[in-house]
Protein backbone atom coordinates (compact mmCIF):
# COMPACT_ATOMS: atom_id res chain seq x y z
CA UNK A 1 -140.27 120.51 74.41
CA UNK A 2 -143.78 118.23 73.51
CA UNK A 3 -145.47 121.43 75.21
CA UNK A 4 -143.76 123.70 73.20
CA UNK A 5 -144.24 121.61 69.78
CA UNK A 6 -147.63 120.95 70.31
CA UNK A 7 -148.62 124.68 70.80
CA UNK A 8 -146.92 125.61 67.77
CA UNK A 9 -148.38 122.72 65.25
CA UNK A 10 -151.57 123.52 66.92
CA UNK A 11 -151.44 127.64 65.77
CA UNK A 12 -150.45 125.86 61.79
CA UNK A 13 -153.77 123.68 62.42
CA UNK A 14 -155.34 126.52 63.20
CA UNK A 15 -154.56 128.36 60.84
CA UNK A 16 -154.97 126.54 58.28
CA UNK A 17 -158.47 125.40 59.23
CA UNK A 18 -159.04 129.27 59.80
CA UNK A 19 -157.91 130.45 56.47
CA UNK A 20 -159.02 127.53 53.98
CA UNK A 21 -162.46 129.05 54.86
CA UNK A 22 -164.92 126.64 52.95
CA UNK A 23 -162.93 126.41 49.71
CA UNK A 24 -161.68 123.01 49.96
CA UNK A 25 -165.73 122.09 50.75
CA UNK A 26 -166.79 124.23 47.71
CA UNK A 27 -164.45 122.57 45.61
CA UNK A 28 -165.85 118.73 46.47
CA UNK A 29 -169.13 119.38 46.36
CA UNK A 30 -169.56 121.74 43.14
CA UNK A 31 -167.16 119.78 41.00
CA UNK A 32 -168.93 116.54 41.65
CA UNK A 33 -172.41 118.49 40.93
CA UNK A 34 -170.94 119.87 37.98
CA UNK A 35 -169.37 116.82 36.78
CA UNK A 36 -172.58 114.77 37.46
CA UNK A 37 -174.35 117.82 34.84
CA UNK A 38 -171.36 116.84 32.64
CA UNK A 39 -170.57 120.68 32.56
CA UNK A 40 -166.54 120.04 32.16
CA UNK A 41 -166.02 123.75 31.37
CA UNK A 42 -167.08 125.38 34.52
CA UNK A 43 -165.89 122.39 36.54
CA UNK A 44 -162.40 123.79 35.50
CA UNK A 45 -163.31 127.34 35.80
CA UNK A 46 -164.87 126.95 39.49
CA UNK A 47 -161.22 124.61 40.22
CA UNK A 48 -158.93 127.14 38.96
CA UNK A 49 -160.53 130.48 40.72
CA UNK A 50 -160.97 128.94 43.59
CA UNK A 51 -157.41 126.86 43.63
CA UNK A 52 -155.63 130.41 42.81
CA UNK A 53 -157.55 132.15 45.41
CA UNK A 54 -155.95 129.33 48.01
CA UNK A 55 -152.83 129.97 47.04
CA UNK A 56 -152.96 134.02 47.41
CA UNK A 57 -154.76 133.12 51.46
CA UNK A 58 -152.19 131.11 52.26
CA UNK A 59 -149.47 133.73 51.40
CA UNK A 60 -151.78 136.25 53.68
CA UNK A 61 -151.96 133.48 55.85
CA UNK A 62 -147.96 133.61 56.42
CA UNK A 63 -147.38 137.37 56.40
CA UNK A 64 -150.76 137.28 59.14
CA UNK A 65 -148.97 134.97 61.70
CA UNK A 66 -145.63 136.73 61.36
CA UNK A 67 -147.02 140.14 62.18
CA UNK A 68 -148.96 138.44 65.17
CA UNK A 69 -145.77 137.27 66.28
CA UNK A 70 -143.81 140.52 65.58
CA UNK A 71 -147.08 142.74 67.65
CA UNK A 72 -147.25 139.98 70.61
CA UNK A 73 -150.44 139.30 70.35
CA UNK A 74 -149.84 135.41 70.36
CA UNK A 75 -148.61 133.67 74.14
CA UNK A 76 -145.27 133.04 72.99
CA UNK A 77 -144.09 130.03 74.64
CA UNK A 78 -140.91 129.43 72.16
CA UNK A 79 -138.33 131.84 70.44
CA UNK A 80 -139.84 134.10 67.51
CA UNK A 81 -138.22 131.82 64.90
CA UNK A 82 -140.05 129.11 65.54
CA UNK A 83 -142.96 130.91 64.66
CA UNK A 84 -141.74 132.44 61.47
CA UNK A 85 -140.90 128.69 60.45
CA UNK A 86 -144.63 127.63 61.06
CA UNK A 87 -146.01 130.50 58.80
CA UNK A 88 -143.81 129.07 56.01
CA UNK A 89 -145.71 126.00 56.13
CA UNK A 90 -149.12 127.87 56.07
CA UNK A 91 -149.30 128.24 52.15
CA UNK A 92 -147.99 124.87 51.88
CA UNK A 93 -150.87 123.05 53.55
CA UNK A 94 -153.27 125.61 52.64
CA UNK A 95 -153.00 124.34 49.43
CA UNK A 96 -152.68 120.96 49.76
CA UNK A 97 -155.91 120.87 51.72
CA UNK A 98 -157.68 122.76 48.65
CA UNK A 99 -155.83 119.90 45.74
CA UNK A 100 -157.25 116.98 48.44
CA UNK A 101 -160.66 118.66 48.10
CA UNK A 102 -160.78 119.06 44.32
CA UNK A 103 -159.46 115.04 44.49
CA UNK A 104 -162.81 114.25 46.48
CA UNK A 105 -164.38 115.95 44.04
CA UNK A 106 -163.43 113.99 40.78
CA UNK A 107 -163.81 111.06 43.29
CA UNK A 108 -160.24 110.69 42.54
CA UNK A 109 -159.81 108.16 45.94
CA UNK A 110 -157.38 105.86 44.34
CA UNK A 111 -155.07 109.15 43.41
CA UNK A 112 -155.73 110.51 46.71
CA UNK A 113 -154.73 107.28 48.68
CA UNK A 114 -151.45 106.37 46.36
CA UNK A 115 -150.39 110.14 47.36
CA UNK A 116 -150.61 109.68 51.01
CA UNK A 117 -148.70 106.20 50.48
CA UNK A 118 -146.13 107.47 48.87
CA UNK A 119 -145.41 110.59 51.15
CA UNK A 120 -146.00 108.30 54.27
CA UNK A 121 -142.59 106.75 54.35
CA UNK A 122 -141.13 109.44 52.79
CA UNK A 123 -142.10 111.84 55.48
CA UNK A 124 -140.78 108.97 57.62
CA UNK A 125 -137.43 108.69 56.63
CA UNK A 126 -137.40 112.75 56.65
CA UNK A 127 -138.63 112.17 60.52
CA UNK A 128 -135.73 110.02 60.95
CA UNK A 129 -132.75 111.92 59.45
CA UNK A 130 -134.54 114.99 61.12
CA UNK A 131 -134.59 113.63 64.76
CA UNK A 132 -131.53 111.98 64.11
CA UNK A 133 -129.04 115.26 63.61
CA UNK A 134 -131.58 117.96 65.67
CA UNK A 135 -133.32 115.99 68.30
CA UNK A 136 -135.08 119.14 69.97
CA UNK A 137 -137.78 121.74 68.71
CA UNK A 138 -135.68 123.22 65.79
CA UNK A 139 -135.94 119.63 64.16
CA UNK A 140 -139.32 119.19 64.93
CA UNK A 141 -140.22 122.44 63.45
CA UNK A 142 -138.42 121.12 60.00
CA UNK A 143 -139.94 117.95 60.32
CA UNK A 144 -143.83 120.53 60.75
CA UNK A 145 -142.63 122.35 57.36
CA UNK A 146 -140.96 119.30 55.18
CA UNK A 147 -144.36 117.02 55.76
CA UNK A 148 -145.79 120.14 54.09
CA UNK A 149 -143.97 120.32 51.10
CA UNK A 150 -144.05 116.73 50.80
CA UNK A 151 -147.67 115.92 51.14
CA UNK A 152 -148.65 119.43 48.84
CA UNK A 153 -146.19 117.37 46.22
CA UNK A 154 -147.73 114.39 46.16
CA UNK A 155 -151.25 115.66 46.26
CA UNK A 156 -150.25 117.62 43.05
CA UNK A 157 -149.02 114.90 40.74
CA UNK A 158 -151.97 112.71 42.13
CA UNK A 159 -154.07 115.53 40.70
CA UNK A 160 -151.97 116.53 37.43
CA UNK A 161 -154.52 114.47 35.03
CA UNK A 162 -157.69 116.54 36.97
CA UNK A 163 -156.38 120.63 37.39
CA UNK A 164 -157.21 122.00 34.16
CA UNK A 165 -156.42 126.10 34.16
CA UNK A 166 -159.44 128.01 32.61
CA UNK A 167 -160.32 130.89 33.73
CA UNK A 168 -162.70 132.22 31.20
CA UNK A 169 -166.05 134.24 31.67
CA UNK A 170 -168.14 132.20 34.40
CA UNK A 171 -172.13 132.87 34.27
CA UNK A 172 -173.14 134.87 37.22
CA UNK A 173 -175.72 132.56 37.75
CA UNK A 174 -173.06 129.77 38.52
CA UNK A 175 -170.51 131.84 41.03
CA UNK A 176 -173.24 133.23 43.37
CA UNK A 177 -174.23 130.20 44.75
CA UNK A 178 -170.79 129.00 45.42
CA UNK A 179 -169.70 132.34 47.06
CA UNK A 180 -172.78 132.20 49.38
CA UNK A 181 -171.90 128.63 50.06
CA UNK A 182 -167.97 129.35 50.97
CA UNK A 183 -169.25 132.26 53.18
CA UNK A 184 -171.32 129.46 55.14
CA UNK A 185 -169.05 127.11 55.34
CA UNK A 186 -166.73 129.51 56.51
CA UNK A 187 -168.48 130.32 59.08
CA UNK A 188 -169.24 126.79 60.41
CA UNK A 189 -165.45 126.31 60.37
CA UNK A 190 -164.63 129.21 62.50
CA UNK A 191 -167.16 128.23 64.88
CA UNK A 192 -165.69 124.75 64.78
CA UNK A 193 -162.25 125.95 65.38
CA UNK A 194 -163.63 127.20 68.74
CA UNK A 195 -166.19 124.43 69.80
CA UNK A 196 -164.04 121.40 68.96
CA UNK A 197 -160.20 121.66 70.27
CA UNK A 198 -159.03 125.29 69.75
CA UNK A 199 -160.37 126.90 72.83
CA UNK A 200 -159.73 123.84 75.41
CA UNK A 201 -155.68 124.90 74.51
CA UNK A 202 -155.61 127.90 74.76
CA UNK A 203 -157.69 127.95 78.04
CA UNK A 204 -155.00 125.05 79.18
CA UNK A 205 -151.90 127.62 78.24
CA UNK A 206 -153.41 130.23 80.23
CA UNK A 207 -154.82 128.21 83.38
CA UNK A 208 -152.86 124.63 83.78
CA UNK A 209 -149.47 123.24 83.58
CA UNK A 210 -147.32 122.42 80.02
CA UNK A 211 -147.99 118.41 80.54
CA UNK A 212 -151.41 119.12 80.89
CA UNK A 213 -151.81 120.89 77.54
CA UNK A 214 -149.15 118.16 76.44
CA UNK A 215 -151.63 115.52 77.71
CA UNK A 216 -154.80 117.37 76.03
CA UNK A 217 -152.85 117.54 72.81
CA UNK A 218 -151.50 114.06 72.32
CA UNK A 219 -154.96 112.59 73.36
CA UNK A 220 -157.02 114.73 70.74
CA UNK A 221 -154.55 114.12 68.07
CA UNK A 222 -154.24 110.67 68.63
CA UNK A 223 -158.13 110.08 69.17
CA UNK A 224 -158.71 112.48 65.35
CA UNK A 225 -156.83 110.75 63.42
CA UNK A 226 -157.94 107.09 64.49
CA UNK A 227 -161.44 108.75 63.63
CA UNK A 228 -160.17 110.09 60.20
CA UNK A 229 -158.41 106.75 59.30
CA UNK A 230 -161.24 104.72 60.06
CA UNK A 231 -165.01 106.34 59.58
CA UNK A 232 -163.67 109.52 57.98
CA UNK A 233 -162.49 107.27 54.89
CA UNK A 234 -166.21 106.93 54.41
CA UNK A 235 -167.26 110.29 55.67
CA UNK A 236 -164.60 111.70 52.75
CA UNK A 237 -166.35 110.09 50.44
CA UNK A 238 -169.88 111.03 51.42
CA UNK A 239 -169.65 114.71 50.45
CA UNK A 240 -169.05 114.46 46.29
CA UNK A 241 -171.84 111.20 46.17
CA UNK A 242 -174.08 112.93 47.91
CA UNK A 243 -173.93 116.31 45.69
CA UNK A 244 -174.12 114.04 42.24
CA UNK A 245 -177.46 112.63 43.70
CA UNK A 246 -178.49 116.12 44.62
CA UNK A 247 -177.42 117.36 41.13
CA UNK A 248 -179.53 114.38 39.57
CA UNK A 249 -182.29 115.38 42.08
CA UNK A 250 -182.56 112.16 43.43
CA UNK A 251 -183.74 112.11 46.78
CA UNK A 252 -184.40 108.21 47.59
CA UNK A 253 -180.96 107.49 46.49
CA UNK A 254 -179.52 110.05 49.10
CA UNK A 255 -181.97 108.82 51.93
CA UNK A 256 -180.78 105.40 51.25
CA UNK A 257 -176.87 106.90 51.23
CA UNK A 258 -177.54 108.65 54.42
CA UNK A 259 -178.96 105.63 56.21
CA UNK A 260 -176.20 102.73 55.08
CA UNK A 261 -173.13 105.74 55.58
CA UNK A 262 -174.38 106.30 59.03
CA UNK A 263 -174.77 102.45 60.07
CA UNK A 264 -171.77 101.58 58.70
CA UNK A 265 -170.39 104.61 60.34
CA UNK A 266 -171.49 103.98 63.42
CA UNK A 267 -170.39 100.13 63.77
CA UNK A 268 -166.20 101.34 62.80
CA UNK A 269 -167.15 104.01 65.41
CA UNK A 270 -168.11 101.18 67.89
CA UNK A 271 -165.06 99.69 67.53
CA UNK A 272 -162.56 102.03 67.90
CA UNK A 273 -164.07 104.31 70.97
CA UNK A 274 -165.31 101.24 72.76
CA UNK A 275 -161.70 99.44 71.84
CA UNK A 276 -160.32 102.42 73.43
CA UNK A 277 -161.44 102.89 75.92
CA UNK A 278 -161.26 98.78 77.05
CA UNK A 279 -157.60 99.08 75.73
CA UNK A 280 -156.70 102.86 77.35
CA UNK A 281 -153.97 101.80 79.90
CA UNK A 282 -151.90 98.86 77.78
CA UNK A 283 -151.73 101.25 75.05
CA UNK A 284 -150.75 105.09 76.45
CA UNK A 285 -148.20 102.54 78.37
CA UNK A 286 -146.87 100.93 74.92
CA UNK A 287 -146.76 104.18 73.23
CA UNK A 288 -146.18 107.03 75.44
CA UNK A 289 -144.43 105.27 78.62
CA UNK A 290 -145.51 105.49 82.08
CA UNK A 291 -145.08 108.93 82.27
CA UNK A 292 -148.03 109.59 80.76
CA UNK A 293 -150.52 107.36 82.23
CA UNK A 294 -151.52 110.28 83.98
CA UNK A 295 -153.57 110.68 80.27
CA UNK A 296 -155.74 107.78 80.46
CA UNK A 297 -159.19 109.32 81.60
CA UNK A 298 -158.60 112.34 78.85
CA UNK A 299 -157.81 109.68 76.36
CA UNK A 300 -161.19 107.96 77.54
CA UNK A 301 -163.23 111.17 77.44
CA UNK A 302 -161.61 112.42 73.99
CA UNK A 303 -162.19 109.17 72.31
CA UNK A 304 -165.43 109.38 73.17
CA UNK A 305 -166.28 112.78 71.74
CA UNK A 306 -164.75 112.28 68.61
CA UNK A 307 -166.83 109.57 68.32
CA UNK A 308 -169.91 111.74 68.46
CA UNK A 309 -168.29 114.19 66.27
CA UNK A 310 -167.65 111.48 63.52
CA UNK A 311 -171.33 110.02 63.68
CA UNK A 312 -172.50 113.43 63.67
CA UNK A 313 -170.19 114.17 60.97
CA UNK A 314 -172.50 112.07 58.54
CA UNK A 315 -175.43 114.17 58.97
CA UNK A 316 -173.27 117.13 58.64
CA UNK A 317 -172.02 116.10 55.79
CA UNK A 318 -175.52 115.46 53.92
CA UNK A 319 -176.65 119.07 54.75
CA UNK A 320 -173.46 120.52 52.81
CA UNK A 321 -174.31 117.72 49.76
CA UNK A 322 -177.72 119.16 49.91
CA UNK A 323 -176.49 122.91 50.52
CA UNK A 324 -178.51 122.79 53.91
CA UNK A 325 -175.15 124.08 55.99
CA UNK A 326 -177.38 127.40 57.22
CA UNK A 327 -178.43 124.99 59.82
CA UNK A 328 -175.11 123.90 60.87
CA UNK A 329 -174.10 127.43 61.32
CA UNK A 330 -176.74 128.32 63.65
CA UNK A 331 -176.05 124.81 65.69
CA UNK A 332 -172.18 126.40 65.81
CA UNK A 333 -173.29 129.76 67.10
CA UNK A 334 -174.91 128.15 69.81
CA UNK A 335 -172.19 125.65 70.87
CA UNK A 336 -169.51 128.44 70.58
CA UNK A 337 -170.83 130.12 73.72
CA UNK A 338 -171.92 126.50 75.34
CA UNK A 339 -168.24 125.28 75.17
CA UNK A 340 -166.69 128.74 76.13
CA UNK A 341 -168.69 128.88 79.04
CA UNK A 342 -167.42 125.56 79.54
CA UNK A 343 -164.02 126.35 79.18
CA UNK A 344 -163.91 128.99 81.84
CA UNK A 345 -166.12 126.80 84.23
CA UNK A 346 -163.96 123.83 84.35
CA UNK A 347 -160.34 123.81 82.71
CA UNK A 348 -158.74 126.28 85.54
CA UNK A 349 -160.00 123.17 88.43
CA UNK A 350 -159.66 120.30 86.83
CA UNK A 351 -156.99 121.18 83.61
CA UNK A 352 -157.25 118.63 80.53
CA UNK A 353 -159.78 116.51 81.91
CA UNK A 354 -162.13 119.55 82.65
CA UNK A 355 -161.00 120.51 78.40
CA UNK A 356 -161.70 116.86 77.94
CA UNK A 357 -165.17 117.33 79.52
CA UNK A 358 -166.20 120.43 77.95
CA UNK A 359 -165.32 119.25 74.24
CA UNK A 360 -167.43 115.89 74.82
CA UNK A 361 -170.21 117.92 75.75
CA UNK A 362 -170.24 120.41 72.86
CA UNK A 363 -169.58 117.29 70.53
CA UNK A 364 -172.24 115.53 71.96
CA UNK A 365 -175.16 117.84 72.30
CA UNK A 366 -174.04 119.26 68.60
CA UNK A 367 -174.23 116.28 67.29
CA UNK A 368 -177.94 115.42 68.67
CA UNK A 369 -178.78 118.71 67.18
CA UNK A 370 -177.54 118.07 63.50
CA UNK A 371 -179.41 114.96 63.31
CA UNK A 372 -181.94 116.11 64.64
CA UNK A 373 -182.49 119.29 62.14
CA UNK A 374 -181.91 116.82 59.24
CA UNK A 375 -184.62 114.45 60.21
CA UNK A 376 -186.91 117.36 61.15
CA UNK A 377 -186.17 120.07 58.75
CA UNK A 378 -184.77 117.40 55.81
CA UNK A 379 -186.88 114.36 56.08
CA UNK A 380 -183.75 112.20 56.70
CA UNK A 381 -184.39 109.42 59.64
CA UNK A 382 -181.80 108.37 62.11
CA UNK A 383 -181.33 104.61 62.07
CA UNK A 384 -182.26 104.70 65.88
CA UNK A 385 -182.59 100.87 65.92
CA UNK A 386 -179.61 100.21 64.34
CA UNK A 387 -177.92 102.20 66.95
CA UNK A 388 -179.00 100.91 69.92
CA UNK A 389 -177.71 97.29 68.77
CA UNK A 390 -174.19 98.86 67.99
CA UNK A 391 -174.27 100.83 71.90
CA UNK A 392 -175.46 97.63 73.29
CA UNK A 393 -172.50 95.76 71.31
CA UNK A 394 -169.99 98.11 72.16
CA UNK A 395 -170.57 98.29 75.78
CA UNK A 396 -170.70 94.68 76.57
CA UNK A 397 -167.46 94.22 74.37
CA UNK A 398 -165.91 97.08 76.10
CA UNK A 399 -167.12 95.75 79.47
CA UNK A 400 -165.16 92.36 78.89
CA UNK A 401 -162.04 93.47 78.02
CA UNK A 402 -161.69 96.30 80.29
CA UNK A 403 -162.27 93.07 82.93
CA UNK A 404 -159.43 90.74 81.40
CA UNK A 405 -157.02 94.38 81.56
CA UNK A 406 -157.14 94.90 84.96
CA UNK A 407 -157.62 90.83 86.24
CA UNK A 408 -154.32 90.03 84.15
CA UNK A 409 -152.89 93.10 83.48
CA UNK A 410 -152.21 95.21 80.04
CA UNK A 411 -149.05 95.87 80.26
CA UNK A 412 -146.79 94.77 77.25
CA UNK A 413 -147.32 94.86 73.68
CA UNK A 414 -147.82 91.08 73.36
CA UNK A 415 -150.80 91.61 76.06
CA UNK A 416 -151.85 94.53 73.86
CA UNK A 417 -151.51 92.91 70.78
CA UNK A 418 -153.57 89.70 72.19
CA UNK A 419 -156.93 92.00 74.01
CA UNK A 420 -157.29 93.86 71.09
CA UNK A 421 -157.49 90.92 68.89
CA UNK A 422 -160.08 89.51 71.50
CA UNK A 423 -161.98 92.36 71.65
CA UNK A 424 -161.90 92.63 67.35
CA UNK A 425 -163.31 88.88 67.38
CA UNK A 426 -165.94 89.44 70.24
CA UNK A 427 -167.09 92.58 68.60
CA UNK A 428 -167.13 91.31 65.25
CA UNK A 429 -169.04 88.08 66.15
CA UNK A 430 -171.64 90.05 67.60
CA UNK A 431 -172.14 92.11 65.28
CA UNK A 432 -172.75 89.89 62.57
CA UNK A 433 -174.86 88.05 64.41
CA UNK A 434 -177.16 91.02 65.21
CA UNK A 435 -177.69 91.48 61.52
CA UNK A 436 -176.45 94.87 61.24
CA UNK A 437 -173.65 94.16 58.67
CA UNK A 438 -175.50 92.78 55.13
CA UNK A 439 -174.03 91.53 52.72
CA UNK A 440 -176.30 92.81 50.04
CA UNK A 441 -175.12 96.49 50.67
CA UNK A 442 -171.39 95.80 49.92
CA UNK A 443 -171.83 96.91 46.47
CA UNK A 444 -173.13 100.39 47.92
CA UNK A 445 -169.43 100.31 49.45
CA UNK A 446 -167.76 99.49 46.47
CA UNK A 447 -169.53 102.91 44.98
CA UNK A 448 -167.39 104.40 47.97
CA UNK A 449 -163.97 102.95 47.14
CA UNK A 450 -164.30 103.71 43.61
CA UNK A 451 -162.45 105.78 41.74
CA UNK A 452 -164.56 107.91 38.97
CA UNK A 453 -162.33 109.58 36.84
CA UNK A 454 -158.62 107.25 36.97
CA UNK A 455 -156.28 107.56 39.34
């Protein structure tokens, strides 16, 4: 059944990453350029084109998936329903991706975090009374569509003060750009969709056993979202700061941005792939059980990659500020046939931790390309110093705990509970120490956790 679920939520991820195209991007970036020209007008008239245009993919989106499951041309690995229930949950978070975006935009953060508290333990009780009265893959698939509706909800009254309908005459001078930009975007996304986690499943479907694509899934997932909770809360907020600087033309200010973000970055980063991989074993055994300790090494390589893809993710995210994301699409095109390549190599031998394998490797040399194009082609320096203190850090941290794991054992959540606080302390200590956290940059954060706009 965690085979089964995981292949379905993974074709609604897909989708939806798929179809979004590079709207939810365009609306970030040109509404907080806009807004920074105090041009209120066509900041509505770019939201509400491109928020109705969201809404009419996502309905494509649904009637697309249902005919691909009508024609065959998906591996069915569930009953036909199933799949009609995931495309009703395509327009839903379709949508709710696009609102989130045009949030970021109006650097709305407040707005955008009180919505995801709020639909948290809402969507948690639903999980509950879900499980509770169909615990197999028909309740599951309810739980898929209801965190949908609920999240799409929230982000909507979090965004009622900001979505003003206009859509009167645009100048054609204003629309090109941010065409040309979605078309990009786009195509960086679909590329994505292949280098970063899509292709390693379906590879895994055709070639290796259910609990190995359960064991792929449950590791990336788990290993994303500790990225986006931690360093993607800064990464979020990267893309509207950095297109107000680059609508005020103000290139120190975004060199300085770039530098701090990607330090900063880089330290939370530290923590949580070098934490986890120290802290691997006690914690797939606290949260999954022993049957899936067989995960442990993909866990360790998945970490890892996202890792690279987060650190990465700040340079990235500069180039689209700066509407440099032609380079990023070329880096894609090359990766896409690196990591399919890959794919085919490895995953039939070795299963998840050959998928595990080939997705570090794409993340990793993709993400030594993006920096590398922005200090070349952009004039934007890597803090390479500041980097080799945080590796050094996080090894020797790592190193230590991983030790005091297997001389006394991880088991237990108490034991779990007590390392990671040891390896928190250790870390932390030694980072302030090397002088890479200062104290004078905080209100540079506070720019970050502000809230432009209400909410």
């Amino acid at each position: 059944m965690t085979g089964q679920y995981a292949y379905l939520a993974w074709i609604g991820s897909t989708f939806t990453a798929i179809c979004t195209l590079g709207i939810p991007n365009a609306l970030t970036k040109f509404t907080a350029e806009y807004s920074e020209r105090d041009r209120s007008k066509i900041t509505q008239q770019i939201a509400s084109r491109l928020l109705l245009g969201t809404a009419i993919i996502g309905v494509l989106a649904a009637l697309v998936l249902c005919g691909m499951t009508v024609l065959h041309w998906l591996p069915l690995n569930a009953k036909r329903y199933y799949f009609y229930l995931i495309a009703l949950a395509l327009p839903l978070n379709i949508i709710a991706t696009s609102v989130a975006g045009l949030l970021k935009g109006h650097r709305r953060y407040a707005a955008l975090m009180w919505a995801n508290i709020i639909a948290s333990p809402v969507t948690f009780i639903v999980v509950l009374l879900v499980l509770h009265y169909k615990p197999v893959l028909i309740g599951l698939v309810i739980y898929y569509i209801l965190t949908a509706l609920i999240l799409l909800i929230s982000y909507v009254i979090a965004s009622s003060p900001t979505i003003k309908i206009s859509f009167g005459a645009m100048p054609i001078g204003v629309w090109r750009p941010i065409l040309k930009y979605i078309a990009v975007v786009s195509g960086v996304i679909l590329l994505d969709q292949v280098v970063w986690d899509r292709s390693e499943v379906i590879f895994l479907g055709r070639y290796a056993r259910p609990e190995q694509v359960a064991y792929y899934s449950l590791a990336y997932t788990f290993t994303s979202n500790a990225m986006t909770l931690g360093p993607g809360s800064i990464i979020g907020a990267l893309l509207p700061h950095i297109a107000g600087l680059q609508g005020a033309e103000d290139i120190t200010a975004i060199r300085a941005t770039y530098q701090s973000a990607t330090r900063y970055v880089g330290i939370i980063v530290g923590v949580l792939v070098a934490g986890g991989i120290a802290l691997a074993i006690p914690l797939i055994h606290t949260l999954f059980g022993d049957r899936y300790v067989h995960m442990t090494p993909v866990f360790r390589l998945l970490i890892f990659s996202a890792g690279c893809e987060v650190i990465a993710g700040v340079a990235s995210t500069v180039m689209y500020g700066m509407t440099r994301q032609s380079y990023l699409l070329k880096i894609g095109l090359g990766l896409s046939i690196l990591n399919l390549s890959l794919d085919f190599l490895i995953i039939p031998r070795y299963g998840a931790i050959g998928a595990a394998i080939a997705n570090g490797s794409a993340q990793l040399i993709g993400g030594v390309a993006t920096i590398y194009l922005l200090a070349r082609r952009v004039g934007l320096g890597f803090p390479s110093r500041a980097y080799i203190k945080i590796v050094a850090i996080s090894i020797f941290s790592c190193l230590v705990v991983l030790a005091l794991v297997h001389s006394y054992g991880g088991q237990g959540v108490l034991r779990l509970l007590a390392f990671g606080l040891l390896f928190v302390v250790l870390f932390s200590l030694l980072t302030y120490t090397s002088k890479l956290v200062r104290l004078d940059e905080f209100p540079f954060l506070d720019r970050f956790r502000g809230d432009r706009g209400g909410g």
